[in-house]
Protein backbone atom coordinates (compact mmCIF):
# COMPACT_ATOMS: atom_id res chain seq x y z
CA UNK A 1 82.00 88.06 131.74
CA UNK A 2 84.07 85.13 130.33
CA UNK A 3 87.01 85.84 128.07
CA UNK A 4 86.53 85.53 124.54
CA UNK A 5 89.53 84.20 121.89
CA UNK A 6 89.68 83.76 118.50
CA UNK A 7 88.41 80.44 117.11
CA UNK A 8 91.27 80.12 114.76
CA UNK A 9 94.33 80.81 117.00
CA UNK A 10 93.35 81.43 120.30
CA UNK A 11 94.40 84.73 121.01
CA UNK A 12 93.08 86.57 123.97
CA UNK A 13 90.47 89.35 122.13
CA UNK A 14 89.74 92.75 122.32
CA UNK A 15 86.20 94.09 122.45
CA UNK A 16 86.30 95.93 118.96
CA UNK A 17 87.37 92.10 117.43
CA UNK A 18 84.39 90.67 119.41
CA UNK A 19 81.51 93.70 117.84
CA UNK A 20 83.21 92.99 114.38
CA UNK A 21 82.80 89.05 114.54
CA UNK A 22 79.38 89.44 115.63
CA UNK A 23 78.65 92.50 113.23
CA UNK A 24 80.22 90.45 109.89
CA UNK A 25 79.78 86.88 110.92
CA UNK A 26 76.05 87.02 112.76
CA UNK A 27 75.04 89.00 116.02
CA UNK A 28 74.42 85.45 117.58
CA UNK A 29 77.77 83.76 116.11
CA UNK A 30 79.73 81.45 118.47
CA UNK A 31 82.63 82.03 116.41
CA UNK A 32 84.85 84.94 116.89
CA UNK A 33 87.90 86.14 115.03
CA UNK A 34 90.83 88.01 115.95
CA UNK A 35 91.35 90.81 113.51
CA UNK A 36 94.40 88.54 111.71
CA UNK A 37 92.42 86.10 111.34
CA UNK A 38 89.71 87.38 110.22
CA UNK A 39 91.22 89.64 107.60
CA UNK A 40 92.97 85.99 106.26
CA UNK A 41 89.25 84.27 106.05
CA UNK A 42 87.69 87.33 104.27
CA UNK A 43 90.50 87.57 102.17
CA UNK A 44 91.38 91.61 103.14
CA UNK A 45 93.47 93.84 104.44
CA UNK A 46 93.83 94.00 108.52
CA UNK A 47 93.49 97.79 107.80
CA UNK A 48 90.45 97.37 106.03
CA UNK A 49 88.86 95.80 109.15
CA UNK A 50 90.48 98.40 111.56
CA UNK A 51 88.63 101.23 109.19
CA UNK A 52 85.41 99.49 109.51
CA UNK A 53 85.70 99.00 113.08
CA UNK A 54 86.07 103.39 112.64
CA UNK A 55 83.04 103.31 110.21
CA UNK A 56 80.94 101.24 112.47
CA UNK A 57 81.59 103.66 115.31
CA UNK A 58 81.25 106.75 112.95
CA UNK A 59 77.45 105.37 112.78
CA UNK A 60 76.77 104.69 116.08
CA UNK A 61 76.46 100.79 116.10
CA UNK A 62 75.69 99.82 119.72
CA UNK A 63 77.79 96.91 118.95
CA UNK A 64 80.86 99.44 119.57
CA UNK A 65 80.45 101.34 122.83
């Protein structure tokens, strides 16, 4: 599987910031976010991301295993 990084910066990303881009953004998106940069285009916290990674795996979103 190819690498992913964030659209924005370039960072190298983790596999929680790849479910989240697809799980906000769209489950097809092209686009993915690192959680900085995300949090700055949604205008939140980076915490409020990092809980709804937890909420998101609290439900069982297949996007998250």
């Amino acid at each position: 599987m190819k690498k992913k990084v964030c659209c924005e910066c370039g960072k190298l990303l983790k596999k929680d910031e790849i479910a989240l881009s697809q799980k906000l953004i769209d489950i097809d998106t092209v686009d993915f976010y690192c959680i900085t940069c995300m949090a700055e285009n949604f205008g939140c916290d980076e915490e409020d991301l990092i809980i709804k990674i937890k909420e998101f795996k609290e439900q069982g979103c297949t996007l998250f295993l």
